[in-house]
PDB file of N, CA and C in Angstrom:
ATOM      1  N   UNK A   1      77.390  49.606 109.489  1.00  0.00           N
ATOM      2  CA  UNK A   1      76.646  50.750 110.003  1.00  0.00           C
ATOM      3  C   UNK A   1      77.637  51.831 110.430  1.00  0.00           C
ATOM      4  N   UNK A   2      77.333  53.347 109.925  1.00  0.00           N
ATOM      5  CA  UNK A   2      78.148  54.294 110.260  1.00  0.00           C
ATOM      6  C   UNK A   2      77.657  54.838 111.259  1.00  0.00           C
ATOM      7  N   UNK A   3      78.905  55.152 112.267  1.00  0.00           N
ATOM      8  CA  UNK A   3      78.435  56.091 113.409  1.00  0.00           C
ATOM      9  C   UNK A   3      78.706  57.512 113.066  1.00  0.00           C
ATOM     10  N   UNK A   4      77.425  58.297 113.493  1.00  0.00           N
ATOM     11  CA  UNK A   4      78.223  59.989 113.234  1.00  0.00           C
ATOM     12  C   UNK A   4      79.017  60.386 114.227  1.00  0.00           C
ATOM     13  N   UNK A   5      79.692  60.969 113.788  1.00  0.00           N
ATOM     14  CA  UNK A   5      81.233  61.633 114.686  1.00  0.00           C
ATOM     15  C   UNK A   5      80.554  62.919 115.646  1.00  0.00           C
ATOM     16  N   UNK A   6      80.577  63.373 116.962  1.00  0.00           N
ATOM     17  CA  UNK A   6      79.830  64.344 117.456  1.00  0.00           C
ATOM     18  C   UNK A   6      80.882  64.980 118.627  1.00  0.00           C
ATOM     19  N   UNK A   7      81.007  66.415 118.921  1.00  0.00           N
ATOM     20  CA  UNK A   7      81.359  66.535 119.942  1.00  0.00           C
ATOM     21  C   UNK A   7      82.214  66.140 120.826  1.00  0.00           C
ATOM     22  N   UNK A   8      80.491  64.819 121.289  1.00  0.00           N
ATOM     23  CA  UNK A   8      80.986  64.038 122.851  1.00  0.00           C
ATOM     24  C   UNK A   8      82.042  62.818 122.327  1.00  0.00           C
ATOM     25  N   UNK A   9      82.086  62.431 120.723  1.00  0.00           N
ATOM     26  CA  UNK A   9      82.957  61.768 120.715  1.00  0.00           C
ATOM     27  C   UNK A   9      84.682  61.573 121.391  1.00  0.00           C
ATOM     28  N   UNK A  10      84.768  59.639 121.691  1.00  0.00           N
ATOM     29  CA  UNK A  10      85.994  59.847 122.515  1.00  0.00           C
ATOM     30  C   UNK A  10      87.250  60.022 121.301  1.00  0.00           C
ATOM     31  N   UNK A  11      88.478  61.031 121.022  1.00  0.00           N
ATOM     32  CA  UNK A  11      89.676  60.631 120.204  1.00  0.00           C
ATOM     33  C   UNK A  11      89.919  59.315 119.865  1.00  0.00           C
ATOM     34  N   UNK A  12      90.111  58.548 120.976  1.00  0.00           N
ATOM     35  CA  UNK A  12      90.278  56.921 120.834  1.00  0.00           C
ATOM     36  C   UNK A  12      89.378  55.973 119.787  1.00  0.00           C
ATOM     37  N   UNK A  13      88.106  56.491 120.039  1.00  0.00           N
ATOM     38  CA  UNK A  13      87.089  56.134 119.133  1.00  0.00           C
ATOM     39  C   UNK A  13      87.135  56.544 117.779  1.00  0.00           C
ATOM     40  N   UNK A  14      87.221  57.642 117.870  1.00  0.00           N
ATOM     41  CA  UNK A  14      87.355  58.017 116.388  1.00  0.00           C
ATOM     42  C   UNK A  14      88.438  57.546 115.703  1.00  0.00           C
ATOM     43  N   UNK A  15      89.657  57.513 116.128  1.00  0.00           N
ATOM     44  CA  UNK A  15      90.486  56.652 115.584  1.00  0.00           C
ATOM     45  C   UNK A  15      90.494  55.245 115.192  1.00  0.00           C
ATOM     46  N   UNK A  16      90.116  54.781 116.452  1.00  0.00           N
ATOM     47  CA  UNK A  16      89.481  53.339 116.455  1.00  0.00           C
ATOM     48  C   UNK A  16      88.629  53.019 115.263  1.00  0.00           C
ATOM     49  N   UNK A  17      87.295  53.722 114.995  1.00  0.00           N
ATOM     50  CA  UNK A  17      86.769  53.535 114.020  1.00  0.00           C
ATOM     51  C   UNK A  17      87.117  54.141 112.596  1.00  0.00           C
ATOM     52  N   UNK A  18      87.813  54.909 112.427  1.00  0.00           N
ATOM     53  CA  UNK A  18      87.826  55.814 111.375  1.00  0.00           C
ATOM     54  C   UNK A  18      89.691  56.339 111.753  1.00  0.00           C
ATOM     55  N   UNK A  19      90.708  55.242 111.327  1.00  0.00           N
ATOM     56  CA  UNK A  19      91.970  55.967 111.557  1.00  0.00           C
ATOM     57  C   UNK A  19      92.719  56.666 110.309  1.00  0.00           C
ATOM     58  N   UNK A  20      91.926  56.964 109.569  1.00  0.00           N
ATOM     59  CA  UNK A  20      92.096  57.228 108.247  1.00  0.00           C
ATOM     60  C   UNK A  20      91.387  58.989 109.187  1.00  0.00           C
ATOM     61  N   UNK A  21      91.062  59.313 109.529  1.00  0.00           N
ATOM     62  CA  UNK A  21      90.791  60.301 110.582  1.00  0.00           C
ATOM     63  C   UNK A  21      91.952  61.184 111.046  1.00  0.00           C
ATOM     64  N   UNK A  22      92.722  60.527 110.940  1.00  0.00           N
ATOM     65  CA  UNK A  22      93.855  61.294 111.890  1.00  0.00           C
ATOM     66  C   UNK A  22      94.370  62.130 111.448  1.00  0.00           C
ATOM     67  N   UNK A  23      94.633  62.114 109.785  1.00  0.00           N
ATOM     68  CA  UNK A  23      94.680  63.306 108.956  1.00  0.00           C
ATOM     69  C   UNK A  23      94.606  64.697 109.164  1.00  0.00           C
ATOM     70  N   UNK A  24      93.034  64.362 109.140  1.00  0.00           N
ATOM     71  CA  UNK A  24      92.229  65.586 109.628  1.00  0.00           C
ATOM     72  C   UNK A  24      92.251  66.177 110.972  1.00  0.00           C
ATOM     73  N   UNK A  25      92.499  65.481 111.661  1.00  0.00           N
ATOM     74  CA  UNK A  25      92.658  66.051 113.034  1.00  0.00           C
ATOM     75  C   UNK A  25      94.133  66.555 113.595  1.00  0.00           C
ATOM     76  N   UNK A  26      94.882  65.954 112.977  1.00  0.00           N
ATOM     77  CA  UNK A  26      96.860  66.585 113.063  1.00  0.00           C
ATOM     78  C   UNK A  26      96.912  67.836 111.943  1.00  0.00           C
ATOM     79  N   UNK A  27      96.279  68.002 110.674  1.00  0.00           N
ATOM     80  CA  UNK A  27      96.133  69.055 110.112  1.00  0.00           C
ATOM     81  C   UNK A  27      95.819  70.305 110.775  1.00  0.00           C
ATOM     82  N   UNK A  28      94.645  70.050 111.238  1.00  0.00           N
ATOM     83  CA  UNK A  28      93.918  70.665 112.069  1.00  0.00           C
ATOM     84  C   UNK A  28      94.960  71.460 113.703  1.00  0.00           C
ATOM     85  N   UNK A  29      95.389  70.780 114.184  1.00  0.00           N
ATOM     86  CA  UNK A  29      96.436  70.960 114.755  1.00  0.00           C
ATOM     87  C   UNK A  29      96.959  69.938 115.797  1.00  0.00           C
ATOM     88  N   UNK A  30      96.223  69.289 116.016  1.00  0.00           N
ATOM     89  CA  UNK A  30      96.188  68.094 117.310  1.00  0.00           C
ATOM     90  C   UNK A  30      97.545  67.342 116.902  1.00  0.00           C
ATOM     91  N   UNK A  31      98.450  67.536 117.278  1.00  0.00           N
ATOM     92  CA  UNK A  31      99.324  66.813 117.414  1.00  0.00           C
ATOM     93  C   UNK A  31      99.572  65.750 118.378  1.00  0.00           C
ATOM     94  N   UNK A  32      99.326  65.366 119.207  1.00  0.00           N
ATOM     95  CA  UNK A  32      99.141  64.660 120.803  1.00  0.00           C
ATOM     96  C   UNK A  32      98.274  63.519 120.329  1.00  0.00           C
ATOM     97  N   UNK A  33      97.780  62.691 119.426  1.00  0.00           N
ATOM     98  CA  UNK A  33      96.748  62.010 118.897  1.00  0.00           C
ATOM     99  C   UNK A  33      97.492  60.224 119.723  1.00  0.00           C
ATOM    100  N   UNK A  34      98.356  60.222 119.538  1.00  0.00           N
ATOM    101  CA  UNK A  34      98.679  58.968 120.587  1.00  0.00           C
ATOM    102  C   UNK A  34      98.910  59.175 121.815  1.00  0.00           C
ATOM    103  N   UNK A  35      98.888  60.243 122.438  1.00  0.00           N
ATOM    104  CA  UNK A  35      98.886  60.578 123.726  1.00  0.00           C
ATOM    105  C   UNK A  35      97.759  59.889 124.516  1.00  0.00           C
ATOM    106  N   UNK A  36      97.921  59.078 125.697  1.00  0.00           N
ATOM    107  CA  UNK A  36      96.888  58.072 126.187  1.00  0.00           C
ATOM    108  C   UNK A  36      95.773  59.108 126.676  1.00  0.00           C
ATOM    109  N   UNK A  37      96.006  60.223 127.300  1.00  0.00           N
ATOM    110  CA  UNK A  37      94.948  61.184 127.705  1.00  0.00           C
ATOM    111  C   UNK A  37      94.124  61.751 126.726  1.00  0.00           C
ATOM    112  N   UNK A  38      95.305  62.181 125.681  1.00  0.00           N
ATOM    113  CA  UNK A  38      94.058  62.238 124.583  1.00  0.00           C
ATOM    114  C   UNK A  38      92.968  61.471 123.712  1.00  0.00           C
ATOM    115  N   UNK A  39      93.468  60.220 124.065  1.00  0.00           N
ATOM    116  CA  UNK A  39      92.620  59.544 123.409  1.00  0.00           C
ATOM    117  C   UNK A  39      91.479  58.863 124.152  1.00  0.00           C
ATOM    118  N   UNK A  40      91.331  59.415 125.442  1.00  0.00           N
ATOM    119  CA  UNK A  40      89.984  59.601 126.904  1.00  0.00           C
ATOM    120  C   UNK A  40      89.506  60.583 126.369  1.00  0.00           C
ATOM    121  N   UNK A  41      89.992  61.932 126.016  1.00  0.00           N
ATOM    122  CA  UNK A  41      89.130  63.273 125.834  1.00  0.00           C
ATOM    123  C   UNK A  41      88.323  63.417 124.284  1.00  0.00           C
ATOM    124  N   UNK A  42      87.362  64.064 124.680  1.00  0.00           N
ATOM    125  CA  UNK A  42      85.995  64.087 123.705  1.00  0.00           C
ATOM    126  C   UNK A  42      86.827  65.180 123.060  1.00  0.00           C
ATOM    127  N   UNK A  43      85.994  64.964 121.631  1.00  0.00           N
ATOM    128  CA  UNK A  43      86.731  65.780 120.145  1.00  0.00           C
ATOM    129  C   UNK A  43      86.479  67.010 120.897  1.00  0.00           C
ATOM    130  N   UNK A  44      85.207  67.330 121.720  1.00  0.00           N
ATOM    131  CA  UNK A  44      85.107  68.799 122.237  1.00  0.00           C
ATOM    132  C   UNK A  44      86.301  69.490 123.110  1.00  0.00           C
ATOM    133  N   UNK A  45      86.984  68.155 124.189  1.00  0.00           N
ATOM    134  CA  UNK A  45      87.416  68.871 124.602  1.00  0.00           C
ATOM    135  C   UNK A  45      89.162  69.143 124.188  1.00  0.00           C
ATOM    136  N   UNK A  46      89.529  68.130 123.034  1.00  0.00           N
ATOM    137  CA  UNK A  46      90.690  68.157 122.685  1.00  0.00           C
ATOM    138  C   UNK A  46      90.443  69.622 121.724  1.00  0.00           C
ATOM    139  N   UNK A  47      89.640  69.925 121.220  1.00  0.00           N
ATOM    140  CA  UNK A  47      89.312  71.570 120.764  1.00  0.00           C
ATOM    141  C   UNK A  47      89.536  72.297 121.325  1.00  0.00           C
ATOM    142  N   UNK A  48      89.290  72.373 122.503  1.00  0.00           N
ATOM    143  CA  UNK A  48      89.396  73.520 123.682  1.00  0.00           C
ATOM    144  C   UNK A  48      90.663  73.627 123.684  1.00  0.00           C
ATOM    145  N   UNK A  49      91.191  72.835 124.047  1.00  0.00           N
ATOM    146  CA  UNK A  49      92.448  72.571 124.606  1.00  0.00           C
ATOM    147  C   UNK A  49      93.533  73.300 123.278  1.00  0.00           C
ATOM    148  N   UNK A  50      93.527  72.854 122.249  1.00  0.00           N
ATOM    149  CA  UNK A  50      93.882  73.510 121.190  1.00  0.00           C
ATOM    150  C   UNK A  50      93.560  74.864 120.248  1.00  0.00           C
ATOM    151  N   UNK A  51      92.353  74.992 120.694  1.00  0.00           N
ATOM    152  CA  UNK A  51      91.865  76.616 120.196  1.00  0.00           C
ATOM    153  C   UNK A  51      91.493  76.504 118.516  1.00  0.00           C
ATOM    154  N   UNK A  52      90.579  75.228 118.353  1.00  0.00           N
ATOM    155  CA  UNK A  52      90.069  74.527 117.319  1.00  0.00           C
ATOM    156  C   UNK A  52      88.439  74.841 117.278  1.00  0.00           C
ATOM    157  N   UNK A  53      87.847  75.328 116.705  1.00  0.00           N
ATOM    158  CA  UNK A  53      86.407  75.361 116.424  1.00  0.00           C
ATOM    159  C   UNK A  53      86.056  73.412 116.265  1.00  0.00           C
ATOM    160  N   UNK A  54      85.353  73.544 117.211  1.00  0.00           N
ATOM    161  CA  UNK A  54      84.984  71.802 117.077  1.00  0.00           C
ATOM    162  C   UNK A  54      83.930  71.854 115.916  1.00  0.00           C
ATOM    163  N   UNK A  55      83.121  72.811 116.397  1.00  0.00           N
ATOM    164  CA  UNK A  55      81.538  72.115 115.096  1.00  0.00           C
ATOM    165  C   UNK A  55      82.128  71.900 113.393  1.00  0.00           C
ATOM    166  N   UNK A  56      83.419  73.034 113.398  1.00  0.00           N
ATOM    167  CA  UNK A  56      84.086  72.858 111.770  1.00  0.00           C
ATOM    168  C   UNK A  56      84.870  71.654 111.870  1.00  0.00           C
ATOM    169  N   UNK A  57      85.531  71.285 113.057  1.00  0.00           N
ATOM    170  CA  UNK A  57      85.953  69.923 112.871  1.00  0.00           C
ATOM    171  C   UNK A  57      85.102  68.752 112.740  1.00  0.00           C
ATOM    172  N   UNK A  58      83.791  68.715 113.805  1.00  0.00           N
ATOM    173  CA  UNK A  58      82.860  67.617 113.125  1.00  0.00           C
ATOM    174  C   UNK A  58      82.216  67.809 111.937  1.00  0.00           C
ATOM    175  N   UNK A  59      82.506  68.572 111.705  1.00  0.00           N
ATOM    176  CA  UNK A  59      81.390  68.883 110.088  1.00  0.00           C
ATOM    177  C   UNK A  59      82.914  68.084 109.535  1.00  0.00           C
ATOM    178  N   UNK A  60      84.446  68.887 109.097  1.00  0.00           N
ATOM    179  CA  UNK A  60      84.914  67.989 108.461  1.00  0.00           C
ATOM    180  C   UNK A  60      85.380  66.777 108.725  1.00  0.00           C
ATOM    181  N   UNK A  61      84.960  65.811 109.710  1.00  0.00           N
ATOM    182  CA  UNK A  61      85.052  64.566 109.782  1.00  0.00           C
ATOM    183  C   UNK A  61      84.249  63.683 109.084  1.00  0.00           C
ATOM    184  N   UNK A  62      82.494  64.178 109.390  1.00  0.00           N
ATOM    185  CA  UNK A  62      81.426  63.770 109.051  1.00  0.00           C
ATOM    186  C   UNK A  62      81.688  63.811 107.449  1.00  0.00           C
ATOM    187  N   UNK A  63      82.200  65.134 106.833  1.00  0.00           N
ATOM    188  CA  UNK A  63      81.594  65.240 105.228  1.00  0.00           C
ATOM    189  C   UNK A  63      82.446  64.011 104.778  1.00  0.00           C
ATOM    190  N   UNK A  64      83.896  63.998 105.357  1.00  0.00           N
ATOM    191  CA  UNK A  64      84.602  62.680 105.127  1.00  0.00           C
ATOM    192  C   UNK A  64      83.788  61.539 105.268  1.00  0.00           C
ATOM    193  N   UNK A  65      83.209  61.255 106.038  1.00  0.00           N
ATOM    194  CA  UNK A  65      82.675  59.572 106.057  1.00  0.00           C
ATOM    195  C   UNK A  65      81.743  59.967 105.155  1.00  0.00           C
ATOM    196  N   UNK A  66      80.962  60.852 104.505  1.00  0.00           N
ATOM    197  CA  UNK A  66      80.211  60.355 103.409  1.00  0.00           C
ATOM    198  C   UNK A  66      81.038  60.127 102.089  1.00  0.00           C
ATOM    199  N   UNK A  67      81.814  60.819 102.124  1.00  0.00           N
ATOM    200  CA  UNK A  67      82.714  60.846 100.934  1.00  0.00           C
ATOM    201  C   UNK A  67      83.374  59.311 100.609  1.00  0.00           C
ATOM    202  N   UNK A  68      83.733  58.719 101.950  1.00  0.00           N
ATOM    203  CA  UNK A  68      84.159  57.451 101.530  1.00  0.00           C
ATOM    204  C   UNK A  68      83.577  56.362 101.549  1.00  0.00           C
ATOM    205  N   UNK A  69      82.155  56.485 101.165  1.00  0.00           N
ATOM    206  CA  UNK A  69      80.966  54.988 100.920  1.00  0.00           C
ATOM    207  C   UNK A  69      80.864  54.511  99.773  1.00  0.00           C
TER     208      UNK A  69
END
């Protein structure tokens, strides 16, 4: 069962489930992805923090997990 990726998602989680993820999110710019704090903070707020449009980052997380079924 797939979970959708949202927002309130935690970094940790998403990695956790999907570390084939990380790609997309160090592209993106997040460099800090093993950082223990970052991986407490929601995709929203590691956006903020970086000056990342989150909804284009969950959209390209999400289109990824369909892509790989």
């Amino acid at each position: 069962m797939e979970e959708k990726i949202e927002k309130t998602s935690k970094i940790g989680d998403i990695l956790e489930l999907y570390p084939e993820k990380a790609n997309i999110l160090l592209e993106a710019g997040m460099h800090c992805l093993s950082c223990p704090a970052a991986l407490v903070e929601t995709l929203e707020e590691a956006c903020e923090v970086h000056g990342i449009d989150v909804d284009e980052i969950v959209e390209m997380l999400n289109k990824d997990n369909s892509a790989t079924e």
